[in-house]
C-alpha atoms as a PDB file:
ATOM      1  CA  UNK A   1     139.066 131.716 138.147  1.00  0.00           C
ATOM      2  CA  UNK A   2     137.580 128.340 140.066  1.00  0.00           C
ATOM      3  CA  UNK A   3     134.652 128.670 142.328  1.00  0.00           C
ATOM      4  CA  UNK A   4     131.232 127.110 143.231  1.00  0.00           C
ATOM      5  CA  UNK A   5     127.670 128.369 144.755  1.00  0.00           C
ATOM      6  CA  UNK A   6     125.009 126.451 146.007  1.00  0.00           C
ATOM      7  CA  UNK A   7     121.514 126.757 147.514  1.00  0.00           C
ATOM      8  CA  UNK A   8     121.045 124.415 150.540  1.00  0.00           C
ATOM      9  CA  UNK A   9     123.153 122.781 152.720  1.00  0.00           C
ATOM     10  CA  UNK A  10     126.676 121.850 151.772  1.00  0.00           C
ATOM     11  CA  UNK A  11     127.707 119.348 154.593  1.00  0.00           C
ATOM     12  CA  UNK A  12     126.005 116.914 156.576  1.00  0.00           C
ATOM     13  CA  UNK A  13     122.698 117.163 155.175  1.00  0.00           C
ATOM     14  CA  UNK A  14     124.007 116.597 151.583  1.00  0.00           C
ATOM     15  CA  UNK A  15     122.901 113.081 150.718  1.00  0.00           C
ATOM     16  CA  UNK A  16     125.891 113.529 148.032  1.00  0.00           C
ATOM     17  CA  UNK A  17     128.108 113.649 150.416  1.00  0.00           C
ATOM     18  CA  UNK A  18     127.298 110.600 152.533  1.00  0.00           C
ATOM     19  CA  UNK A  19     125.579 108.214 149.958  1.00  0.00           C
ATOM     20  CA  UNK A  20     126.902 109.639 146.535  1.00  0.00           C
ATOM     21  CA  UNK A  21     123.084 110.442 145.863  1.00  0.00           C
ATOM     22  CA  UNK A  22     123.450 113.207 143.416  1.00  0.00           C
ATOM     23  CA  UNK A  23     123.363 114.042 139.300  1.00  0.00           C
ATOM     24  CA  UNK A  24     125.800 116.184 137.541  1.00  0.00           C
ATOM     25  CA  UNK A  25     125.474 118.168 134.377  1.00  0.00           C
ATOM     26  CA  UNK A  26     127.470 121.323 132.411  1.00  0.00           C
ATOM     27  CA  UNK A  27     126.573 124.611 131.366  1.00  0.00           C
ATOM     28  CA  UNK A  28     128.696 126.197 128.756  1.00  0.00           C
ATOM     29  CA  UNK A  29     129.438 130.038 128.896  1.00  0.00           C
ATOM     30  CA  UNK A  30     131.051 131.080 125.258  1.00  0.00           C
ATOM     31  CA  UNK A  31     131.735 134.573 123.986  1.00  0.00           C
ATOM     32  CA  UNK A  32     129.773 135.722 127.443  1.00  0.00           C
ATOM     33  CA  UNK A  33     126.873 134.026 126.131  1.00  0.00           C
ATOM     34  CA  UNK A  34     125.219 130.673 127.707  1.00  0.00           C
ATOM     35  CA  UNK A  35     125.421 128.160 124.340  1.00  0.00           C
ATOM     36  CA  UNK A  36     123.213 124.650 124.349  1.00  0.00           C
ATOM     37  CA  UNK A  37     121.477 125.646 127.162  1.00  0.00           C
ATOM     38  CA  UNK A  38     118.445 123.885 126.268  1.00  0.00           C
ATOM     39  CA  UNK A  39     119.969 120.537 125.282  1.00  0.00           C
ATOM     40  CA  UNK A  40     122.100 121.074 129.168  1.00  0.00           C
ATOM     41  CA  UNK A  41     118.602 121.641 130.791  1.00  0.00           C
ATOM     42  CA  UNK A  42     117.085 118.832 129.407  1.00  0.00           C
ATOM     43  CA  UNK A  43     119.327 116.466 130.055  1.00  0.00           C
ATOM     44  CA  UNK A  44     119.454 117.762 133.383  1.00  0.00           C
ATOM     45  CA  UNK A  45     115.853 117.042 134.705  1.00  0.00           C
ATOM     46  CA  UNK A  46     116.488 113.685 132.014  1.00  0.00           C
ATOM     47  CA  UNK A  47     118.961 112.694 134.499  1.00  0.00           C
ATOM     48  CA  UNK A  48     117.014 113.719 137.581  1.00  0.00           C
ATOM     49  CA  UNK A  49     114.266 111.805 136.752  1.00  0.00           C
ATOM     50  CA  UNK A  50     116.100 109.066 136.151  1.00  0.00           C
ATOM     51  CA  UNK A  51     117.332 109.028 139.935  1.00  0.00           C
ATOM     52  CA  UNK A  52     113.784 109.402 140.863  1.00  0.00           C
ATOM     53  CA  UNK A  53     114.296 112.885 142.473  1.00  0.00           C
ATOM     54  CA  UNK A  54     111.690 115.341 143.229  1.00  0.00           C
ATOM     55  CA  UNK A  55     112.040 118.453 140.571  1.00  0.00           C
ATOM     56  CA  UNK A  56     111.492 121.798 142.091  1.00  0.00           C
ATOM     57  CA  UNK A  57     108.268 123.700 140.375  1.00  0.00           C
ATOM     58  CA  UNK A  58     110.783 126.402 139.498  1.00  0.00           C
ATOM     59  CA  UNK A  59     113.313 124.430 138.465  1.00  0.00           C
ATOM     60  CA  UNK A  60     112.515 125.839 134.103  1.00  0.00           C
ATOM     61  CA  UNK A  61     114.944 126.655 131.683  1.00  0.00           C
ATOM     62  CA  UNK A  62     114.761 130.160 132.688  1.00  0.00           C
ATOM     63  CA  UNK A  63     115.466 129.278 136.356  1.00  0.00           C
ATOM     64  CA  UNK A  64     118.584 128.101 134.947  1.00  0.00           C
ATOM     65  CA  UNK A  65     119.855 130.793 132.233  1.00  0.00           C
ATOM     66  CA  UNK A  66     118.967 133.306 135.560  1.00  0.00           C
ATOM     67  CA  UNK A  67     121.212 131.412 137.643  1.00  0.00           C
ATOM     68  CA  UNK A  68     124.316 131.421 135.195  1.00  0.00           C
ATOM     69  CA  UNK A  69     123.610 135.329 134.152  1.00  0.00           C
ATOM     70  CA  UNK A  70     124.031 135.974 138.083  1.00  0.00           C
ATOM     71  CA  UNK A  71     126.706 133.609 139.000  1.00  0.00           C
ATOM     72  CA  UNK A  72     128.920 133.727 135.637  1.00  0.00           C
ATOM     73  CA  UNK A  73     128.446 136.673 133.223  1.00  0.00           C
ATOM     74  CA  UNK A  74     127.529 139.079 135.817  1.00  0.00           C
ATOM     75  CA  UNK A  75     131.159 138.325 136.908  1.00  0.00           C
ATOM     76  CA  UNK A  76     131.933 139.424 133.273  1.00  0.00           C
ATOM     77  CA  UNK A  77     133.510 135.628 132.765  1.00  0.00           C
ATOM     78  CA  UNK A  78     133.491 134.980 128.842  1.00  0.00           C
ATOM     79  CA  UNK A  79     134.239 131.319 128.937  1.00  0.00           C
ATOM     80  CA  UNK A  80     133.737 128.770 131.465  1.00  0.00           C
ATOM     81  CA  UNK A  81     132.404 125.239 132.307  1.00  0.00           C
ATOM     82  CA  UNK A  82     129.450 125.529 135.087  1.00  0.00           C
ATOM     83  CA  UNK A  83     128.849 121.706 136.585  1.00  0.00           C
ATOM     84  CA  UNK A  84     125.933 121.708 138.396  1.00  0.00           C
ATOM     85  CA  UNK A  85     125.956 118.573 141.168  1.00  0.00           C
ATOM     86  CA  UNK A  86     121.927 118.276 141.931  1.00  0.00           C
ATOM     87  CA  UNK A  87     121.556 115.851 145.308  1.00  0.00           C
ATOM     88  CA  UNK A  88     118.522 115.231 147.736  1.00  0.00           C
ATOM     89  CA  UNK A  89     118.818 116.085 151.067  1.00  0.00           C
ATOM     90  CA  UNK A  90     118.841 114.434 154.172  1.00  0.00           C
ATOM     91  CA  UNK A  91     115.627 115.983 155.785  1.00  0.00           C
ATOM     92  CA  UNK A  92     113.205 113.217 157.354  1.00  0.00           C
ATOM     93  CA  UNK A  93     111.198 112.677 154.280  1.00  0.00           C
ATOM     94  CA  UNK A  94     111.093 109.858 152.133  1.00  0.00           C
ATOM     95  CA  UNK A  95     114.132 109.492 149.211  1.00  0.00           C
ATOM     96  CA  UNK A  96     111.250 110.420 146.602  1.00  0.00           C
ATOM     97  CA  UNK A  97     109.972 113.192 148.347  1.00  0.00           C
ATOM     98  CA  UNK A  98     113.100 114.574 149.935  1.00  0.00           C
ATOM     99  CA  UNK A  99     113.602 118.442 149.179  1.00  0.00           C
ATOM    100  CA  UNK A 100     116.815 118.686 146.088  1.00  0.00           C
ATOM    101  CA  UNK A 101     119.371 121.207 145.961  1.00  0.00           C
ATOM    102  CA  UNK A 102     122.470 122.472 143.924  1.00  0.00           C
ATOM    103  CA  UNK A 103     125.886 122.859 143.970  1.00  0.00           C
ATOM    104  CA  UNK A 104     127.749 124.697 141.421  1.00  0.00           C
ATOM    105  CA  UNK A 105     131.160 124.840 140.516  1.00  0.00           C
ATOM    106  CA  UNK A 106     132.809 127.388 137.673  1.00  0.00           C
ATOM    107  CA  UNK A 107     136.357 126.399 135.578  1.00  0.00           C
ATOM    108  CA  UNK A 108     137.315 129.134 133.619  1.00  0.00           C
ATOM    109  CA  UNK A 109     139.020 127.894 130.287  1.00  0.00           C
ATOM    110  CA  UNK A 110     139.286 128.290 127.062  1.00  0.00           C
ATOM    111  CA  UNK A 111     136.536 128.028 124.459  1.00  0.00           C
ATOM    112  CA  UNK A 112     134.479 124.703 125.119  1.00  0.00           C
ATOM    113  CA  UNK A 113     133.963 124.144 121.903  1.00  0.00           C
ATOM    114  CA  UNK A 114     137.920 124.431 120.722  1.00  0.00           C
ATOM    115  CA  UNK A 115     140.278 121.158 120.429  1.00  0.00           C
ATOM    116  CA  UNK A 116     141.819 121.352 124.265  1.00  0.00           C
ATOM    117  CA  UNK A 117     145.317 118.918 123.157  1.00  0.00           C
ATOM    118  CA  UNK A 118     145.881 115.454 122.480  1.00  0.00           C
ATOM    119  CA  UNK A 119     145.982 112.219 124.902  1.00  0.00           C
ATOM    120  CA  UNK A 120     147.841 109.207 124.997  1.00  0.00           C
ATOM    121  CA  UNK A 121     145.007 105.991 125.619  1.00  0.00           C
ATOM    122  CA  UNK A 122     145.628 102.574 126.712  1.00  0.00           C
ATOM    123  CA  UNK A 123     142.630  99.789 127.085  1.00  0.00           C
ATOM    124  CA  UNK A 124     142.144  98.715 130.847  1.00  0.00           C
ATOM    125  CA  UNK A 125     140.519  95.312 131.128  1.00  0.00           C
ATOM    126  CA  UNK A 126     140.479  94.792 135.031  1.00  0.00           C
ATOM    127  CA  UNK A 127     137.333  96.750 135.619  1.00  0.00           C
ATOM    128  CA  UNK A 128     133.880  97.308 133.622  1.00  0.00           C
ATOM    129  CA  UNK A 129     131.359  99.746 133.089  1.00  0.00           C
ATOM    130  CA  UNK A 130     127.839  98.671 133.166  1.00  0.00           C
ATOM    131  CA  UNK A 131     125.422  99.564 130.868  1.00  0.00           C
ATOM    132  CA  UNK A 132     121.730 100.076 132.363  1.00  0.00           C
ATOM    133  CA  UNK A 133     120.020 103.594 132.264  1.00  0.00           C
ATOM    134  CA  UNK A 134     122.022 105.007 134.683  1.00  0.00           C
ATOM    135  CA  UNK A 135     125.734 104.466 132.787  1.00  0.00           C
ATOM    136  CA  UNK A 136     124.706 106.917 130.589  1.00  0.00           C
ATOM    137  CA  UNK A 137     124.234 109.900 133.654  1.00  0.00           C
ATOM    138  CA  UNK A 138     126.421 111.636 135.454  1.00  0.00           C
ATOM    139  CA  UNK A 139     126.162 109.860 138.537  1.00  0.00           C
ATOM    140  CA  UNK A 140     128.991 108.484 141.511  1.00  0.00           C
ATOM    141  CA  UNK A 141     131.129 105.866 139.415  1.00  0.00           C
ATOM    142  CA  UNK A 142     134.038 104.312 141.651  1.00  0.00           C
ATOM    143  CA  UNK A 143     135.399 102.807 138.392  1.00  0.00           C
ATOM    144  CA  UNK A 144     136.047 106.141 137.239  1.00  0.00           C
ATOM    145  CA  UNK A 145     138.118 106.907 140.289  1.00  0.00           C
ATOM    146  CA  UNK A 146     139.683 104.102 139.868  1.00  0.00           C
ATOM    147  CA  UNK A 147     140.441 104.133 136.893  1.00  0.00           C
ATOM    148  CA  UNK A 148     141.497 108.001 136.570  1.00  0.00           C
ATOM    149  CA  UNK A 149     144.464 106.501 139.404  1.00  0.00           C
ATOM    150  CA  UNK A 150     145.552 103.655 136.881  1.00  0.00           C
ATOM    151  CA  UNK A 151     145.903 106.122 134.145  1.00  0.00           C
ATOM    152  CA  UNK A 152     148.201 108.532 136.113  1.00  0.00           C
ATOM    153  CA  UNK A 153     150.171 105.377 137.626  1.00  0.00           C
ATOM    154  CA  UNK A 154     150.892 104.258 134.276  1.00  0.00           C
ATOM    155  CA  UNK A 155     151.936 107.761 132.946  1.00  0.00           C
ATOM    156  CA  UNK A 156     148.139 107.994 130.183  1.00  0.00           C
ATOM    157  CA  UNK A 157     146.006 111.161 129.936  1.00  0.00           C
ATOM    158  CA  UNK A 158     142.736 108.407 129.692  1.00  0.00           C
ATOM    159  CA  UNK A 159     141.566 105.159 129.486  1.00  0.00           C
ATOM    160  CA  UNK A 160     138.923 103.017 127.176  1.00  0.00           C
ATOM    161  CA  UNK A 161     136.319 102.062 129.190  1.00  0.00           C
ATOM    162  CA  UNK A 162     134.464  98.015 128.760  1.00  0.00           C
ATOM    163  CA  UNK A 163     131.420  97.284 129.320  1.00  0.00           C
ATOM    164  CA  UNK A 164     130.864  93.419 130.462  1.00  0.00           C
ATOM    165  CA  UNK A 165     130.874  92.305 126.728  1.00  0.00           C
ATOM    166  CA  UNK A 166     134.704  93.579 126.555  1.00  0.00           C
ATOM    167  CA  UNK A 167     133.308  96.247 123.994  1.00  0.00           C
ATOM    168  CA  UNK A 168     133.861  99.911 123.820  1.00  0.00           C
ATOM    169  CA  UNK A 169     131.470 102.050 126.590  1.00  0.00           C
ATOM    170  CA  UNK A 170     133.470 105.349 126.848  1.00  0.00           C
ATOM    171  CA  UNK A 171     136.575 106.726 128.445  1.00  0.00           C
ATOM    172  CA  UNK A 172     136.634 107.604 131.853  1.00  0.00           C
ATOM    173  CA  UNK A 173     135.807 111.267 131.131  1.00  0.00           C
ATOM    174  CA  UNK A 174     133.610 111.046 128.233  1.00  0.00           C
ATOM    175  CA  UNK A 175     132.760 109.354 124.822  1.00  0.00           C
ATOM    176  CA  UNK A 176     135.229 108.908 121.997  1.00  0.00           C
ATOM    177  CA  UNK A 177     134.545 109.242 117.822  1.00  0.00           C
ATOM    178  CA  UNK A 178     136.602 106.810 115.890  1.00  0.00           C
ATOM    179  CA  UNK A 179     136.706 108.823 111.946  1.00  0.00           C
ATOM    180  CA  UNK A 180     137.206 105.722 109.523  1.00  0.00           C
ATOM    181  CA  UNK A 181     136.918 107.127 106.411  1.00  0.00           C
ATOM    182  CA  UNK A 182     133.428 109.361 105.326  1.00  0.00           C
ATOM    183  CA  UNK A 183     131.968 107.361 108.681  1.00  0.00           C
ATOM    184  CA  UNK A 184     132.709 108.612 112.422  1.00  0.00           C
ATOM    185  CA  UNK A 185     131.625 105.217 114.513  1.00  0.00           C
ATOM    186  CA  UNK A 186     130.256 106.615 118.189  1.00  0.00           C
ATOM    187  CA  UNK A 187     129.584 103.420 121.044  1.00  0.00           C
ATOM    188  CA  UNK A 188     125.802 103.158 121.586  1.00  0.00           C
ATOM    189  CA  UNK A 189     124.396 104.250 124.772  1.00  0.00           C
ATOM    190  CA  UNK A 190     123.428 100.717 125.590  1.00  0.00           C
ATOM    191  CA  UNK A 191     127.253  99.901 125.081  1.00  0.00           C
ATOM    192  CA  UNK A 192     127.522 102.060 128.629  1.00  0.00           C
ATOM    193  CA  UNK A 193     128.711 105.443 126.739  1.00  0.00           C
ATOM    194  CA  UNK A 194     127.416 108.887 128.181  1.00  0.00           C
ATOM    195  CA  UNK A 195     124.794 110.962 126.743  1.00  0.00           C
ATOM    196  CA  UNK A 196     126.161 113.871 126.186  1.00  0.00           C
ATOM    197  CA  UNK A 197     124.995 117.605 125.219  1.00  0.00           C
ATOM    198  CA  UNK A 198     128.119 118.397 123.913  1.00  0.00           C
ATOM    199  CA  UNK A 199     128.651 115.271 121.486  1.00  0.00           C
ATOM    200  CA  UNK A 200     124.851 115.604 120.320  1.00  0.00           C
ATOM    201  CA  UNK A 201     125.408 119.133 119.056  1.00  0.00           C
ATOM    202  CA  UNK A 202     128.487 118.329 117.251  1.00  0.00           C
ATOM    203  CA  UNK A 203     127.151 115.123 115.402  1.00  0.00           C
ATOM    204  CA  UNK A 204     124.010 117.099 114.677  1.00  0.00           C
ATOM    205  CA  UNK A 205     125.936 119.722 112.791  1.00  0.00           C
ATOM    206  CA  UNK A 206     127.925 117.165 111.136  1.00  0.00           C
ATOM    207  CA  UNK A 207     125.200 115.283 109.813  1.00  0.00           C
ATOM    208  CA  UNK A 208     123.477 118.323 109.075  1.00  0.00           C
ATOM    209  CA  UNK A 209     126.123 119.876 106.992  1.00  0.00           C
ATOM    210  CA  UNK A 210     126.632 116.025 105.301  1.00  0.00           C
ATOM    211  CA  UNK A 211     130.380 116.110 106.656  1.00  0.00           C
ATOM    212  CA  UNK A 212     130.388 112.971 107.659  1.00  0.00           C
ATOM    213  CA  UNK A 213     128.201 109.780 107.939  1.00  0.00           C
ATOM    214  CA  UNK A 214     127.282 108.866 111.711  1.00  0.00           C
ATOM    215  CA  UNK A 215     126.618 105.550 113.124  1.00  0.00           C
ATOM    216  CA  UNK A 216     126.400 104.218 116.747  1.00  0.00           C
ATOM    217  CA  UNK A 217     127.891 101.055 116.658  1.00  0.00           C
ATOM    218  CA  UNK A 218     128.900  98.033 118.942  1.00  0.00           C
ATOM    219  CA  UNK A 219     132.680  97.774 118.848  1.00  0.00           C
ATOM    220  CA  UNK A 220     135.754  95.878 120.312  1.00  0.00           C
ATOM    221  CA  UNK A 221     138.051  96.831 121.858  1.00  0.00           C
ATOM    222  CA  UNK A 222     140.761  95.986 118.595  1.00  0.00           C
ATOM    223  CA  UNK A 223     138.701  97.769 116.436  1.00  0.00           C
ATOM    224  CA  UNK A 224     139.831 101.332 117.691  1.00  0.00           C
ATOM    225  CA  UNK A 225     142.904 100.321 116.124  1.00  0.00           C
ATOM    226  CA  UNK A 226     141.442 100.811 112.271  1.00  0.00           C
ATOM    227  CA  UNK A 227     140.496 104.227 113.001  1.00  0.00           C
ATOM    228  CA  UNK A 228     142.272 107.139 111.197  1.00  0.00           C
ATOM    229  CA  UNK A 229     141.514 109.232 113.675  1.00  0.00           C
ATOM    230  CA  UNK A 230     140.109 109.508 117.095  1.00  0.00           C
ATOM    231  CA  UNK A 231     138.324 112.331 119.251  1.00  0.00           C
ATOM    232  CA  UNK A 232     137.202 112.350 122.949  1.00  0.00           C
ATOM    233  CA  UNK A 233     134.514 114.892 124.033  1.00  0.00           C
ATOM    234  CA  UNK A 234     133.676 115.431 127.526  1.00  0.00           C
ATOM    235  CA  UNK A 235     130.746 117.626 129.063  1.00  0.00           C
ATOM    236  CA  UNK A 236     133.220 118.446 131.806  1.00  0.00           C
ATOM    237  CA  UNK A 237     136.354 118.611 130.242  1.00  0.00           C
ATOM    238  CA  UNK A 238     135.915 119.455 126.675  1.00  0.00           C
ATOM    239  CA  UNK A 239     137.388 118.227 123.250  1.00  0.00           C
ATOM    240  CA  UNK A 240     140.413 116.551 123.034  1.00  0.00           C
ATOM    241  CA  UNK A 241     142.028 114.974 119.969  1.00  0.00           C
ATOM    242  CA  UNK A 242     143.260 110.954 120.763  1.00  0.00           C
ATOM    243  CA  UNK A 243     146.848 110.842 119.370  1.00  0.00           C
ATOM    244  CA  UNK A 244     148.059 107.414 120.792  1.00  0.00           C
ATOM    245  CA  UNK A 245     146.283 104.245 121.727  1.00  0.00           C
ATOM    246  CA  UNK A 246     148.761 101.658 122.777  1.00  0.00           C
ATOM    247  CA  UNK A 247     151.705 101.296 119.645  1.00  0.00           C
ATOM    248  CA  UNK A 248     149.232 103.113 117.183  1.00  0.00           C
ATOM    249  CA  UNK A 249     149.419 106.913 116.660  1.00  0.00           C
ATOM    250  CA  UNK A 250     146.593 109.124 114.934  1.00  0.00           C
ATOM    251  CA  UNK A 251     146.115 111.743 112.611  1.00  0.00           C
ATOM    252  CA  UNK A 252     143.859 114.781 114.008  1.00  0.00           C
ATOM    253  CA  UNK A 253     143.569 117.328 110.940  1.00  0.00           C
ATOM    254  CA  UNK A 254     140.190 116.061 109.702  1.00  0.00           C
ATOM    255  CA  UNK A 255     138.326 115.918 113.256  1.00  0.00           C
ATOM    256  CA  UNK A 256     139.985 119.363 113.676  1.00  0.00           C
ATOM    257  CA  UNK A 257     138.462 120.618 110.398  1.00  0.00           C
ATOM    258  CA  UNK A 258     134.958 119.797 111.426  1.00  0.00           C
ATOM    259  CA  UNK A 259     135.609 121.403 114.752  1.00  0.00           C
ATOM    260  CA  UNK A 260     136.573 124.231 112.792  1.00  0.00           C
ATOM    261  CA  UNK A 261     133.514 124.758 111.014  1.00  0.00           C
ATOM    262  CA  UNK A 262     131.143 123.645 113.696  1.00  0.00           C
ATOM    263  CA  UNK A 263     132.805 126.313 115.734  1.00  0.00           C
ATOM    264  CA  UNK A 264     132.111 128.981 113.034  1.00  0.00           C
ATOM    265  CA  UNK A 265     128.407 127.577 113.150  1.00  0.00           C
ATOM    266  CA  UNK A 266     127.911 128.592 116.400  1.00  0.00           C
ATOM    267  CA  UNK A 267     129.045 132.112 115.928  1.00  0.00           C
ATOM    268  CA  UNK A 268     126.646 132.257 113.266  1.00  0.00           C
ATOM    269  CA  UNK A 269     124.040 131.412 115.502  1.00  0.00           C
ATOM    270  CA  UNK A 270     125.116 134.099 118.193  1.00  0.00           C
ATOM    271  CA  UNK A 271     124.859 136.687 115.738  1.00  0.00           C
END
């Protein structure tokens, strides 16, 4: 079941819609239960900030949780994405003052937290990400789009992602792990790699536990190729284990281990 609510205008007035003005950010619904919802809200009004929009008084964390419990579980939906597109409208007032609204949309699918498949990756070199304080927001990014086309073109699931040193920023729907090793090497925000809710947790618990040893790192494009093992995590998409990168294939029983047992974390939590 796909669908979306919003509170304002959806058309015309939507400055998303005519100037790609707007913020995005996911809500998990597991077991009928909103997970990470804190770490989602924050990075929400992070993110908002950062585009120098106005936040609504009673935009709070319980605004939020109240909006998922009416729009998702009272649906009786046990597992979905919620991406929430926040975008100023287009009402006569000045950009920093202009009223902001929502639009929500709802994938059903599996648990978020589960291992979705495995992708086939390529490096494209023909465009860059950049990697100032908004690359690492969900905001408009033609490169994306464009590069989401060159993938399907040329028969991939996803690409890597440059920034303008030719070094690792992300894929084009989130960031990717590279296990060498005790050590799982993440790109660096300032590389042009997302923050990202759903990463954060994960590495947290990992570190936590002393599973693995984490370091955010500055990294060529080549060096993907010494990894044992690669995952890709996206807020919007979920987890997906690498299994190709150009002539090199992967292993994905370790990353799918610590999944595993950061899964069985969470249910610890919920009970």
């Amino acid at each position: 079941m796909d669908f979306a609510f919003y509170s304002g205008t959806p058309a015309i007035a939507n400055r998303a819609f005519l100037h790609g003005d707007a913020v995005k950010v996911s809500f998990y619904v597991r077991n009928s239960e909103v997970v990470m919802a804190e770490e989602c809200y924050f990075y929400l009004m992070a993110s908002m900030r950062k585009m120098r929009m106005r936040i609504p008084l009673e935009y709070t964390l319980d605004y939020f949780q109240s909006l998922l419990a009416e729009n998702v579980l009272a649906k009786g939906i046990s597992d979905a994405v919620v991406t929430l597109m926040m975008y100023r409208n287009q009402d006569g007032e000045a950009l920093e003052k202009a009223a902001v609204s929502y639009y929500g949309t709802l994938t059903e699918a599996q648990d978020i937290t589960a291992v979705r498949g495995s992708l086939e990756l390529d490096v494209i070199r023909e465009i860059h990400v950049n990697t100032h304080l908004l690359s690492n927001i969900r905001v408009h990014c033609p490169e994306n789009i464009y590069a989401e086309i060159y993938a399907k073109e040329n028969g991939l699931d996803d690409l890597i992602l440059l920034n303008p040193s030719k070094r690792i920023a992300r894929s084009i729907y989130g960031n990717l792990l590279f296990l060498e090793g005790d050590e799982i090497k993440i790109p660096k925000h300032s590389e042009g790699a997302y923050i990202s809710p759903l990463l954060e947790n994960f590495v947290t618990f990992l570190h936590k536990q002393n599973l693995a040893v984490i370091r955010e790192v500055e990294m060529a494009a080549f060096e993907s190729q010494k990894a044992e093992e690669v995952l890709m995590i996206s807020d919007e998409k979920g987890i997906f284990a690498v299994e190709k990168i150009r002539n090199k294939t992967f292993a994905k029983d370790r990353f799918a281990g610590f999944v595993s047992l950061w899964q069985a974390g969470l249910n610890s939590l919920s009970n």
